[in-house]
N, C-alpha and C. Protein backbone atom coordinates (compact mmCIF):
# COMPACT_ATOMS: atom_id res chain seq x y z
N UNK A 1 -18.27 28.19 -23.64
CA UNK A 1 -18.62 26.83 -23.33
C UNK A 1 -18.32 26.59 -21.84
N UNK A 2 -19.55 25.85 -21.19
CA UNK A 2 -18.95 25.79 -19.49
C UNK A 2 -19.48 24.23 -19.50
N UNK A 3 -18.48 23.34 -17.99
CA UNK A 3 -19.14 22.38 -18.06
C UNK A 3 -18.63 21.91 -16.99
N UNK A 4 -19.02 20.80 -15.78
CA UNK A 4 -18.85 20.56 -14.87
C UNK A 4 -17.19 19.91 -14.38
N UNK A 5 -16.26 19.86 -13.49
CA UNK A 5 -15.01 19.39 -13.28
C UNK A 5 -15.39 19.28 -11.89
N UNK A 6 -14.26 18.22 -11.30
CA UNK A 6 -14.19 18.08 -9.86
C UNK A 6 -12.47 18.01 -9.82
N UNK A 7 -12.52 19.00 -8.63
CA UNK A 7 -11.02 18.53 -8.23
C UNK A 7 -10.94 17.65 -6.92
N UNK A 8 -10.08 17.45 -6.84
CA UNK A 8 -9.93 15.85 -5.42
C UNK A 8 -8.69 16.37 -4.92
N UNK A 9 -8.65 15.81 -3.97
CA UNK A 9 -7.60 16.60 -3.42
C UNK A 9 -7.43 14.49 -2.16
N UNK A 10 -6.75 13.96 -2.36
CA UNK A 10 -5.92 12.48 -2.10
C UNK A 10 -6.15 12.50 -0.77
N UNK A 11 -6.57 11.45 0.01
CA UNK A 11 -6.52 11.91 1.50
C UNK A 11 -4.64 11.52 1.60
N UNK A 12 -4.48 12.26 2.71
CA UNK A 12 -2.65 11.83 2.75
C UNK A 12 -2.25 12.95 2.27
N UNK A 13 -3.25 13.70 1.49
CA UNK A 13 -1.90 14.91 1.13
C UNK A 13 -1.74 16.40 1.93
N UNK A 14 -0.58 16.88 2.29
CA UNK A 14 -0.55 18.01 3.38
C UNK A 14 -0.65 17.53 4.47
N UNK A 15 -1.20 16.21 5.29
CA UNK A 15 -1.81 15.61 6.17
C UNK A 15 -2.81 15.85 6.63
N UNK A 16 -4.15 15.51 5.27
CA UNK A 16 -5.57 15.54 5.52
C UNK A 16 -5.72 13.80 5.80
N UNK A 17 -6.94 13.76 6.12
CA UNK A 17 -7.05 11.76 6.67
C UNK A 17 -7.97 11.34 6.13
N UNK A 18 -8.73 12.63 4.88
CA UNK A 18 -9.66 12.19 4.41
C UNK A 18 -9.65 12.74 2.87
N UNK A 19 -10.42 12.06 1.93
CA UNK A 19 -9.97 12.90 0.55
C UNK A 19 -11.61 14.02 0.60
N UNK A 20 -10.50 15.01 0.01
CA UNK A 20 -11.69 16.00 -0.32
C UNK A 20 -12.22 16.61 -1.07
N UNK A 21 -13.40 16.82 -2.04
CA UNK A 21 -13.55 17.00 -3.44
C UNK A 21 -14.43 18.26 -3.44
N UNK A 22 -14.24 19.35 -4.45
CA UNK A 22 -14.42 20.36 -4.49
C UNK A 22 -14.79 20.34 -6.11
N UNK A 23 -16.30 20.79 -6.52
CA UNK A 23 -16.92 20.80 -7.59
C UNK A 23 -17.16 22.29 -8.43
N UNK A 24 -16.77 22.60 -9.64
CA UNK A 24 -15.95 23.83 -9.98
C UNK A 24 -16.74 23.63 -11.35
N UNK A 25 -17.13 24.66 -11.77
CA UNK A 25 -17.50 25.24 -13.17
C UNK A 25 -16.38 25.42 -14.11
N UNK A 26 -16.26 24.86 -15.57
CA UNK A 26 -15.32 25.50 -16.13
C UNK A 26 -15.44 26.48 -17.58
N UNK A 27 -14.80 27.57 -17.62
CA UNK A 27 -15.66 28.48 -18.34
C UNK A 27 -14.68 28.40 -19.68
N UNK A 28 -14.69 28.03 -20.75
CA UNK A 28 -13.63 28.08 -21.91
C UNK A 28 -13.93 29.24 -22.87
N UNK A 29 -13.19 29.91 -23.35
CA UNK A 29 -13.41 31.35 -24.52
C UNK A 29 -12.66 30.48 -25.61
N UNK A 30 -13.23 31.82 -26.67
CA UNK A 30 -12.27 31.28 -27.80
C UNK A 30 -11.41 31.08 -27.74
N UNK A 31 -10.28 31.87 -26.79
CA UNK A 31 -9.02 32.40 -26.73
C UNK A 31 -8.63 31.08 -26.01
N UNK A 32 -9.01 30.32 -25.56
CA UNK A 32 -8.50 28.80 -24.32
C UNK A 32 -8.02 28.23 -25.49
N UNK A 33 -7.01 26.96 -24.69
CA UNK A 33 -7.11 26.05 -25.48
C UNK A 33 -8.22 24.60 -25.15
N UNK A 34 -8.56 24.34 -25.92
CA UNK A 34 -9.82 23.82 -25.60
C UNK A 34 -9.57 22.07 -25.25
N UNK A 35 -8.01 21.54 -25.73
CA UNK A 35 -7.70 19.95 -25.47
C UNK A 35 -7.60 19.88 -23.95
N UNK A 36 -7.59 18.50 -23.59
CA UNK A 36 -7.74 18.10 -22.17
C UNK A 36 -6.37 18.48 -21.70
N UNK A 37 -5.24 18.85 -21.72
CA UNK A 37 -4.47 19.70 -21.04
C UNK A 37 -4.38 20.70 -21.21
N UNK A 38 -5.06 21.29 -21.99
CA UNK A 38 -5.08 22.46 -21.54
C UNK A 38 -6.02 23.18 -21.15
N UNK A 39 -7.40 22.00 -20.80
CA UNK A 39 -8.69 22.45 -19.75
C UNK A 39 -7.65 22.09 -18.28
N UNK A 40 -7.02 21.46 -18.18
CA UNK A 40 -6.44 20.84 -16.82
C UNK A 40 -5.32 22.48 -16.33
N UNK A 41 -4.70 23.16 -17.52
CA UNK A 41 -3.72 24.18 -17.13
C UNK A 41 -4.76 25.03 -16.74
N UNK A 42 -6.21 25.31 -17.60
CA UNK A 42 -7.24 26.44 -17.10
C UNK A 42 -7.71 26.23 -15.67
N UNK A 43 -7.78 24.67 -15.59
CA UNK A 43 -8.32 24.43 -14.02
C UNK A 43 -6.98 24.54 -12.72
N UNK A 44 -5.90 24.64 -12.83
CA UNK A 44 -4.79 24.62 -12.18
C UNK A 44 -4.65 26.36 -12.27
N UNK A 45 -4.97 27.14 -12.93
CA UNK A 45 -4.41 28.75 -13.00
C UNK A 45 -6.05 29.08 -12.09
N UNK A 46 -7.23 28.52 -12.27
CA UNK A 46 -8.49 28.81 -11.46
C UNK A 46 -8.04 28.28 -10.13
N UNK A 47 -7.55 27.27 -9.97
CA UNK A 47 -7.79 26.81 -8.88
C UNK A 47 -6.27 27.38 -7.99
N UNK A 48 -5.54 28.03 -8.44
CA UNK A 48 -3.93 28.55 -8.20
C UNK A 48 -4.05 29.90 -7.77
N UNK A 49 -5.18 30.86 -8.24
CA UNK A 49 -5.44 32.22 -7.99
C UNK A 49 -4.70 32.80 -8.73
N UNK A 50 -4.66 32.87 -9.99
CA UNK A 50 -3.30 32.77 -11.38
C UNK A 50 -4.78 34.31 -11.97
N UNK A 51 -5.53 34.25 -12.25
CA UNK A 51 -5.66 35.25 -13.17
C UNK A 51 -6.96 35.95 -12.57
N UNK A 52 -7.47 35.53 -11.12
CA UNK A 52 -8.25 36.61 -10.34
C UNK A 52 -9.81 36.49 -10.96
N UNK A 53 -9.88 34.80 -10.83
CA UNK A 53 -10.98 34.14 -11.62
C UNK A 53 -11.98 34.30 -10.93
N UNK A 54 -13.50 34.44 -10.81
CA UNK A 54 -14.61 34.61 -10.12
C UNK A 54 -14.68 33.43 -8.99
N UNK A 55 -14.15 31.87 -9.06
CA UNK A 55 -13.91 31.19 -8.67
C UNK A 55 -13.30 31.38 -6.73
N UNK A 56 -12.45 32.24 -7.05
CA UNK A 56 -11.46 32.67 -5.35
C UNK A 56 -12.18 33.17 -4.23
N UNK A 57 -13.34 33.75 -4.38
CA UNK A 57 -14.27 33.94 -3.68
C UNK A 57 -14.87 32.55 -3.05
N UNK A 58 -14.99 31.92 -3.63
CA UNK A 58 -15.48 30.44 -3.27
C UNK A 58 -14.65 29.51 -2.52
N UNK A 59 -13.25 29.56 -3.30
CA UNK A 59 -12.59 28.82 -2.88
C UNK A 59 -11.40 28.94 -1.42
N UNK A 60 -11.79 30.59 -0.99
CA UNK A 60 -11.62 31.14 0.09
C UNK A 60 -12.63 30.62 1.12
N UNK A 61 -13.67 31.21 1.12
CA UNK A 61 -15.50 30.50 1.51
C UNK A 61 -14.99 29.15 2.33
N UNK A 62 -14.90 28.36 1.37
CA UNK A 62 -14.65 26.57 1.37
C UNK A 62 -13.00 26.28 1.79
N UNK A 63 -12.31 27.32 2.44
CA UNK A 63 -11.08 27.17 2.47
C UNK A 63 -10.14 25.43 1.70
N UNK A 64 -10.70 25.77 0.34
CA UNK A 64 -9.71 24.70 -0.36
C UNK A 64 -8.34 25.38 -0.70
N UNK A 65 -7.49 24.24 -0.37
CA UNK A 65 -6.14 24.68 -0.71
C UNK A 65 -5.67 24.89 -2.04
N UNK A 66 -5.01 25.07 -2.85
CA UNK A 66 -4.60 25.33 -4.22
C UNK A 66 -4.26 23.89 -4.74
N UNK A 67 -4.07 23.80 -6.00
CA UNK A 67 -3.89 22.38 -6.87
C UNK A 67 -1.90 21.98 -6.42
N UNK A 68 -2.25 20.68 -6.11
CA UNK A 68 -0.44 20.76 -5.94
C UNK A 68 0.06 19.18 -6.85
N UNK A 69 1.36 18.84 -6.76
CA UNK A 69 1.26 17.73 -7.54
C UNK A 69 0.61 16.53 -6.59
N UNK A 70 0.29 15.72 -7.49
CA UNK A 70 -0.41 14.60 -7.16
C UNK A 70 -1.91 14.83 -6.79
N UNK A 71 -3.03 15.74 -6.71
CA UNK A 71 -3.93 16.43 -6.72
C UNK A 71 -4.38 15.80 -8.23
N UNK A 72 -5.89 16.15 -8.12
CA UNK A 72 -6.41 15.08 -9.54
C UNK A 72 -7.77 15.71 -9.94
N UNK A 73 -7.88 16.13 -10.79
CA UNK A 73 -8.96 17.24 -11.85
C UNK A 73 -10.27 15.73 -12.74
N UNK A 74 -11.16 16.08 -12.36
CA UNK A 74 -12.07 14.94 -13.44
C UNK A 74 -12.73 15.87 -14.39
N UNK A 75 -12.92 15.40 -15.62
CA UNK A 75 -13.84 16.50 -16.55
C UNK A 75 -14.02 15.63 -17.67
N UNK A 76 -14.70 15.79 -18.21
CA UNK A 76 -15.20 14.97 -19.95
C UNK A 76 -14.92 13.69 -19.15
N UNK A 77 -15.42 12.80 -18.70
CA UNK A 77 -15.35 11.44 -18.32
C UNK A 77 -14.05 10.89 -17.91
N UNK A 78 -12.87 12.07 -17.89
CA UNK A 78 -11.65 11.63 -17.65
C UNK A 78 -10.64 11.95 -16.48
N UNK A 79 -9.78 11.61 -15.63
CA UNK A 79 -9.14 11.56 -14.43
C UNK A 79 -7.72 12.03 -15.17
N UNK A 80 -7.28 13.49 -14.56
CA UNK A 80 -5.89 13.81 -14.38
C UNK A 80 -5.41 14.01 -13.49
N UNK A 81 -4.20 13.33 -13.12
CA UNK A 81 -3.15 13.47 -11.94
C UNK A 81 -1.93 15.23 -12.32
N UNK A 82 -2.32 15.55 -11.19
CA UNK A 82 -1.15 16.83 -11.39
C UNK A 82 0.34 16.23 -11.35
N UNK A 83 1.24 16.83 -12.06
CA UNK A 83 2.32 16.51 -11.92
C UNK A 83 3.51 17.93 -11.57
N UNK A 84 4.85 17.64 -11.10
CA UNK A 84 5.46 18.93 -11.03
C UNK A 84 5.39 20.22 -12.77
N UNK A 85 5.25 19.39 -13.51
CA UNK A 85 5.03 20.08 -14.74
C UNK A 85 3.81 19.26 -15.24
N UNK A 86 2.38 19.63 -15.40
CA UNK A 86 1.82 19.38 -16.16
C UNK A 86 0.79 18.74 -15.47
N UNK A 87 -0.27 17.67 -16.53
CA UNK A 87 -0.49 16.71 -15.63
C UNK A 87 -0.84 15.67 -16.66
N UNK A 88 -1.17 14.31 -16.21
CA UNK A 88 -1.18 13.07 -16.95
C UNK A 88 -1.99 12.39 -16.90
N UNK A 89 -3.19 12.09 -17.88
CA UNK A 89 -3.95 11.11 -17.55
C UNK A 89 -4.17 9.91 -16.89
N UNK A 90 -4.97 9.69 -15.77
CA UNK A 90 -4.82 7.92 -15.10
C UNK A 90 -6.27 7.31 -15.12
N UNK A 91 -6.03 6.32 -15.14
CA UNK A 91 -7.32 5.40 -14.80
C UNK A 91 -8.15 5.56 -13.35
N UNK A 92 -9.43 5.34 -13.92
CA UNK A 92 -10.65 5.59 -12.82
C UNK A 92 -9.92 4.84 -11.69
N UNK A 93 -9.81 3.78 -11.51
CA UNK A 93 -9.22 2.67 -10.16
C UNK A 93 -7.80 3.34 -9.74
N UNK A 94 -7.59 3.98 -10.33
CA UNK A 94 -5.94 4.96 -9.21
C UNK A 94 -7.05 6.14 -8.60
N UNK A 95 -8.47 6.36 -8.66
CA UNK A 95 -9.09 6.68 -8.13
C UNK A 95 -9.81 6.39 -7.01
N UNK A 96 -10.05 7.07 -5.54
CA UNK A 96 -10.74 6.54 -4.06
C UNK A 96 -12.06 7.07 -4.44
N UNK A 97 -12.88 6.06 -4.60
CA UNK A 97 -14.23 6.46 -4.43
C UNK A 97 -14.68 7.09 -5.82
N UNK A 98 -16.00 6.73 -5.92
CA UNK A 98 -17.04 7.43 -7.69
C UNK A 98 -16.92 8.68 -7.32
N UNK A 99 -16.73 8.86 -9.16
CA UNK A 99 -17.59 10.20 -9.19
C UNK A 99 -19.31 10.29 -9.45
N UNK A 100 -19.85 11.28 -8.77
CA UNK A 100 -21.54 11.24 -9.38
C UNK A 100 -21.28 11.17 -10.65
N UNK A 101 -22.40 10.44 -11.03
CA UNK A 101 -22.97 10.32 -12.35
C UNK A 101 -23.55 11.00 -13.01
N UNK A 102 -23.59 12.62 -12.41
CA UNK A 102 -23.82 13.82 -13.48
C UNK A 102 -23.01 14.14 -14.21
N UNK A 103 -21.42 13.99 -13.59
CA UNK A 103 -20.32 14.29 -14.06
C UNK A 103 -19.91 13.58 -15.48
N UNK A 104 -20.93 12.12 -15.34
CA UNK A 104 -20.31 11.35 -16.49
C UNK A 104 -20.69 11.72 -17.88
């Protein structure tokens, strides 16, 4: 099963001045777990260079930095904030700016 995610990356964080969003395929096997945290741990180990995902090629390319806390994953119509362990669902408006409406 694959299906579209965006990661965001906060302007303010690292000291960027602008937010920056980086649009990512996500590929689930049987073997995933398939609930919304644990599409968010698959997108944090892709986006971390954790298991040497087809993804790093790209994300070298596009020099995006890795997922850190406070960093924010969208997928199935929903917004997660990274946290030092984990991450936590928030509302669209703790969000800067739409997402396209393919995503929805």
């Amino acid at each position: 099963m694959e299906f579209p995610a965006i990661v965001i990356y906060p302007a303010g964080q690292f000291g960027s001045k602008a937010e920056q969003r980086f649009s990512i395929t996500v590929e689930l096997y049987d073997k995933d777990d398939k609930t919304d945290l644990g599409v968010c741990e698959k997108i944090w180990r892709m986006m971390n260079r954790v298991d040497g995902s087809p993804i790093e090629k790209y994300i070298s390319l596009y020099q995006c930095r890795s997922i850190s806390v406070g960093d924010i994953v969208f997928f199935r119509s929903k917004y997660f904030r990274c946290k030092v362990l984990g991450c936590e669902e928030i509302l669209e408006h703790d969000v800067k700016g739409p997402v396209p409406s393919y995503f929805e």
